[in-house]
N, C-alpha and C. Protein backbone atom coordinates (compact mmCIF):
# COMPACT_ATOMS: atom_id res chain seq x y z
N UNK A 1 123.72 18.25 135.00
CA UNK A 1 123.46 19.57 134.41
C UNK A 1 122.48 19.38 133.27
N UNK A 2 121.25 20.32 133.60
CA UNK A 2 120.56 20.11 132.85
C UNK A 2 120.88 20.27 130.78
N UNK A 3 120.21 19.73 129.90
CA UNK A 3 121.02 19.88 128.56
C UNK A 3 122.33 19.65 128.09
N UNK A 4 122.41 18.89 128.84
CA UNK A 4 124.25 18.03 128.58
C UNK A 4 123.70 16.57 127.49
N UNK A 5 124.18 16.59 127.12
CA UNK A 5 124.03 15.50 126.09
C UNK A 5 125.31 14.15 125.64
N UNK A 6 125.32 13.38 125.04
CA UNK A 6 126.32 12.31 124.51
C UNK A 6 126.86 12.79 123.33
N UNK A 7 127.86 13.04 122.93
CA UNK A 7 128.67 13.51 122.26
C UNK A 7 130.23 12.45 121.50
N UNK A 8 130.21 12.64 120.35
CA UNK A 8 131.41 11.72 119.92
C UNK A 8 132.37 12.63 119.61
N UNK A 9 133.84 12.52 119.88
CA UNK A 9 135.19 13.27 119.47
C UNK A 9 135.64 12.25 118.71
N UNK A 10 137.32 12.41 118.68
CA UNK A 10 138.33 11.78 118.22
C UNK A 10 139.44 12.05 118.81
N UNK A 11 140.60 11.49 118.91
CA UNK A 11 141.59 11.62 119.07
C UNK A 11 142.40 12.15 117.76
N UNK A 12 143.47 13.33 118.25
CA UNK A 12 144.28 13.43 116.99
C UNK A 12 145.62 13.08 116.97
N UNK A 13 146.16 12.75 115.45
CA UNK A 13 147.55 12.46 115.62
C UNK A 13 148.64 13.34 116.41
N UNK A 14 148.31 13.67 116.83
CA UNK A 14 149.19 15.06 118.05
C UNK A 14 148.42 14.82 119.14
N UNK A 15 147.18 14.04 119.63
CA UNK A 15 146.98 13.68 120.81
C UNK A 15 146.02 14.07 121.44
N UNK A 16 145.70 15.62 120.79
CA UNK A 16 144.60 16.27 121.40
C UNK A 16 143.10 15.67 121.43
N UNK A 17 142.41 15.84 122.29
CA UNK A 17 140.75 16.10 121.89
C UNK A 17 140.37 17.19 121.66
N UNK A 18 139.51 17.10 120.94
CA UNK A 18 138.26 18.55 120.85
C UNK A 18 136.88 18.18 121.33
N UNK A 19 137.19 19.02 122.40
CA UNK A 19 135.56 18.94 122.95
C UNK A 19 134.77 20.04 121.61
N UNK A 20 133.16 19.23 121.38
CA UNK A 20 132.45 19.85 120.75
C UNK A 20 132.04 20.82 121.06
N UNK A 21 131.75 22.07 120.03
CA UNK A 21 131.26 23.38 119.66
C UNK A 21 130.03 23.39 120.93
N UNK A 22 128.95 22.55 121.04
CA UNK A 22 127.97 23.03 121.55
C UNK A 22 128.21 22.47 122.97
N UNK A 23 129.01 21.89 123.46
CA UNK A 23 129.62 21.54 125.01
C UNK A 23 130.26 22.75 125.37
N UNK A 24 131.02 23.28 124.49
CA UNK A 24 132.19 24.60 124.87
C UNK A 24 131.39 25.69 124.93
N UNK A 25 130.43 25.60 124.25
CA UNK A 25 129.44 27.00 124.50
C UNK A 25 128.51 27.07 126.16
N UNK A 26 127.97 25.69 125.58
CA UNK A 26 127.08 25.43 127.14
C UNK A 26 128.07 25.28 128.15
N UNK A 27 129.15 25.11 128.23
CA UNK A 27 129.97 25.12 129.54
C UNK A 27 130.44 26.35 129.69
N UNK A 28 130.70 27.36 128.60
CA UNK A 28 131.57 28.25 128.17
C UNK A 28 133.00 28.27 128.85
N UNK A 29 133.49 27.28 127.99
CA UNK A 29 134.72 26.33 128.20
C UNK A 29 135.72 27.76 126.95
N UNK A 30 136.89 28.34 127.55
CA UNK A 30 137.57 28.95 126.38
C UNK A 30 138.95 28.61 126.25
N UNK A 31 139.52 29.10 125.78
CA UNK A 31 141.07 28.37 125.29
C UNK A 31 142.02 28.97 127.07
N UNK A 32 142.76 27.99 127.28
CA UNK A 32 143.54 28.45 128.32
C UNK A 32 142.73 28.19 129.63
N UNK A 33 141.46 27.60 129.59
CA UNK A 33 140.94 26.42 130.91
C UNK A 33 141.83 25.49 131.24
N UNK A 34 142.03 25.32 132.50
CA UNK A 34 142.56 24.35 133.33
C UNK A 34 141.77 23.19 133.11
N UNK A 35 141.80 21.91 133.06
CA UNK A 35 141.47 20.32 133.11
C UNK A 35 142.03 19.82 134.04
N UNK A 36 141.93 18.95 135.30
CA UNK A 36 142.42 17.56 135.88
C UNK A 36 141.72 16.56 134.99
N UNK A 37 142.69 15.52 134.23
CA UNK A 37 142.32 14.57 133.64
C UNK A 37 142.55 13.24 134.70
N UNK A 38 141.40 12.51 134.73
CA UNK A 38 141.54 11.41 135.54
C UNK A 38 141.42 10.08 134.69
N UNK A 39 142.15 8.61 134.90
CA UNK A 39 141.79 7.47 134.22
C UNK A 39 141.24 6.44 135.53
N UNK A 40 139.64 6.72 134.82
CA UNK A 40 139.01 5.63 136.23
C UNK A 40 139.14 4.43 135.88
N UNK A 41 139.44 3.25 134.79
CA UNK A 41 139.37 2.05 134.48
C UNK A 41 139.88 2.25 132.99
N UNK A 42 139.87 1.33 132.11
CA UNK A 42 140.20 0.97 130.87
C UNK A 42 139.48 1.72 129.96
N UNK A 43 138.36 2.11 130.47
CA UNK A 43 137.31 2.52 129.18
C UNK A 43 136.78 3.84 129.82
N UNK A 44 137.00 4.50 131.03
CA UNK A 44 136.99 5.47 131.42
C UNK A 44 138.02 6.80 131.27
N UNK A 45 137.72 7.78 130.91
CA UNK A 45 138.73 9.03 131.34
C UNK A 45 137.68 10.17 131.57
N UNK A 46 138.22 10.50 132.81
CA UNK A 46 137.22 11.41 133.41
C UNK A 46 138.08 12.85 133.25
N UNK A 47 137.30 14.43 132.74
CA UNK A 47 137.60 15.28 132.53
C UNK A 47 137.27 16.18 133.38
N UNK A 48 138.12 16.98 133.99
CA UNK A 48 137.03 18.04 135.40
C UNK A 48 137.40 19.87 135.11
N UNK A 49 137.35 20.45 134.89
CA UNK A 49 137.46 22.26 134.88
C UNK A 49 138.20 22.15 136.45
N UNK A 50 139.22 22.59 136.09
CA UNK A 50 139.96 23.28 137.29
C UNK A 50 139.88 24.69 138.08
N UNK A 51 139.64 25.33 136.62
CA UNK A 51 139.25 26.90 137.38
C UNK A 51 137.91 26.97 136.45
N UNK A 52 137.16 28.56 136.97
CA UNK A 52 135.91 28.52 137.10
C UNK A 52 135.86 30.01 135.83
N UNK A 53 135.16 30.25 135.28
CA UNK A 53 134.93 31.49 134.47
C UNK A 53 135.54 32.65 135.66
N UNK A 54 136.63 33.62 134.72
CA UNK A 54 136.12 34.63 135.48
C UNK A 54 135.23 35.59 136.28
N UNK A 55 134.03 35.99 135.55
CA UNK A 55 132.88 36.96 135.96
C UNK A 55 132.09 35.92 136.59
N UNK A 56 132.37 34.72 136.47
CA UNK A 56 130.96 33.81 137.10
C UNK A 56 130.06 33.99 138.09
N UNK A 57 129.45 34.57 137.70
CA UNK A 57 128.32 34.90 139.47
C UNK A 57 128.28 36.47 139.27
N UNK A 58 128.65 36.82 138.83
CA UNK A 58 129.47 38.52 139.33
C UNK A 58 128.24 39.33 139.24
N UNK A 59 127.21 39.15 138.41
CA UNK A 59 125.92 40.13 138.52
C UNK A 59 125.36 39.88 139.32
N UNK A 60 125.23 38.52 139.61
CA UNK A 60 124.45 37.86 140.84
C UNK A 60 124.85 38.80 141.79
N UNK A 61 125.88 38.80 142.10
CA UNK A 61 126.71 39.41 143.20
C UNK A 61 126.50 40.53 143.05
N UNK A 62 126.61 41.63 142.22
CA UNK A 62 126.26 42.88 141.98
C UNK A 62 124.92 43.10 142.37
N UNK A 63 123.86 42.58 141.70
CA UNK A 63 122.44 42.89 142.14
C UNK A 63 122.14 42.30 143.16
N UNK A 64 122.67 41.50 144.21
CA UNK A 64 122.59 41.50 145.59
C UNK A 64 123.10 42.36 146.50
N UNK A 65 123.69 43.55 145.59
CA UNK A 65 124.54 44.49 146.90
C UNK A 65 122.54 45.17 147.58
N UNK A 66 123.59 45.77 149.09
CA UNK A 66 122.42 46.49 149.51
C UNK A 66 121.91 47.74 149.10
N UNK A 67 122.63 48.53 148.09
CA UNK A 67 122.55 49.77 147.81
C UNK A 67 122.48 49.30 146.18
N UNK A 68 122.25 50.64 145.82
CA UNK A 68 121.78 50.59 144.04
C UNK A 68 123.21 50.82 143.37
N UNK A 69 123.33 50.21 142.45
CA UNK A 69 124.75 50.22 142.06
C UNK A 69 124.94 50.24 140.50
N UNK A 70 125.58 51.58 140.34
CA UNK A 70 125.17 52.00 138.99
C UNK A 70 127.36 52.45 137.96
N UNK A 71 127.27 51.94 137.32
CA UNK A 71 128.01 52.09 136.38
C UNK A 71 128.29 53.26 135.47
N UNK A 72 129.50 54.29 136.00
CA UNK A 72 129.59 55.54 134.93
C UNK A 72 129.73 55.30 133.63
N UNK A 73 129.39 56.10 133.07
CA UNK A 73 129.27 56.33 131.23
C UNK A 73 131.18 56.27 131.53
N UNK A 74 132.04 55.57 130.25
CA UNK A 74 133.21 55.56 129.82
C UNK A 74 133.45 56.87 129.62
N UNK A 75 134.26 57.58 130.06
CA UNK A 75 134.96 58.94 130.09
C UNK A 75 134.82 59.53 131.06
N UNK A 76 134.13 59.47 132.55
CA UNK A 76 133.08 59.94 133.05
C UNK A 76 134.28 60.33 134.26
N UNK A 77 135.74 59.38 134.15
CA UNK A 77 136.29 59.67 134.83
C UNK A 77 137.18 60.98 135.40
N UNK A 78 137.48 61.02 136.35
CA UNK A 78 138.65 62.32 136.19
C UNK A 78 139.73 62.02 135.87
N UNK A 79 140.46 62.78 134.85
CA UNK A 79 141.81 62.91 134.09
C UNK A 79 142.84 63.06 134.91
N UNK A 80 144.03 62.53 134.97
CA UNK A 80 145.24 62.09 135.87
C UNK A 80 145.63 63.88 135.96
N UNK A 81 145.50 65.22 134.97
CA UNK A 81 145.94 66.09 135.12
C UNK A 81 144.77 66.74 135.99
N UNK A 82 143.68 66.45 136.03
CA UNK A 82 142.72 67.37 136.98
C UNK A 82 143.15 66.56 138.25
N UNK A 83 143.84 65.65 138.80
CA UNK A 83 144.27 65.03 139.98
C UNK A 83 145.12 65.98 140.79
N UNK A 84 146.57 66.04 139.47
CA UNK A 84 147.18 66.71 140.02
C UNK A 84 147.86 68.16 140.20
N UNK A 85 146.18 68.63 139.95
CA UNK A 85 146.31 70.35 139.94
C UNK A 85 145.52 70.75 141.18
């Protein structure tokens, strides 16, 4: 991935890592991501994203529909009492 870089953490006395500020942004890594942690050898630990961003792709996907696809103004909806009159 392009702009990935070498990065130093720490371990804390409670165990955790912190991945760095500008990894969590460029990955847009947020609290409550899934990890598989793997140990490939002695000096290895490999880290992987289990699940994927929610919206990921989702405009992509939107501006590939075949028709024009447009978003109402907030309020725009009908009111549960104009339903059921």
């Amino acid at each position: 991935m392009q702009g990935l870089r070498t990065m130093t953490t720490m371990l804390s006395q409670e165990g955790e890592i912190v991945l760095p500020v500008p990894l969590r942004e460029q990955l847009h890594l947020v609290p409550g991501d899934d990890f598989e942690v793997a140990v490939e050898d002695e000096e290895t630990i490999t880290l992987r994203r289990m699940s994927t961003p929610a919206n990921r792709g989702l405009v992509d996907r939107l501006l590939a529909r075949p028709a024009p696809f447009e978003v109402p103004p907030r309020g725009s909806m009908v009111q549960r009492e104009q339903i059921k009159s």
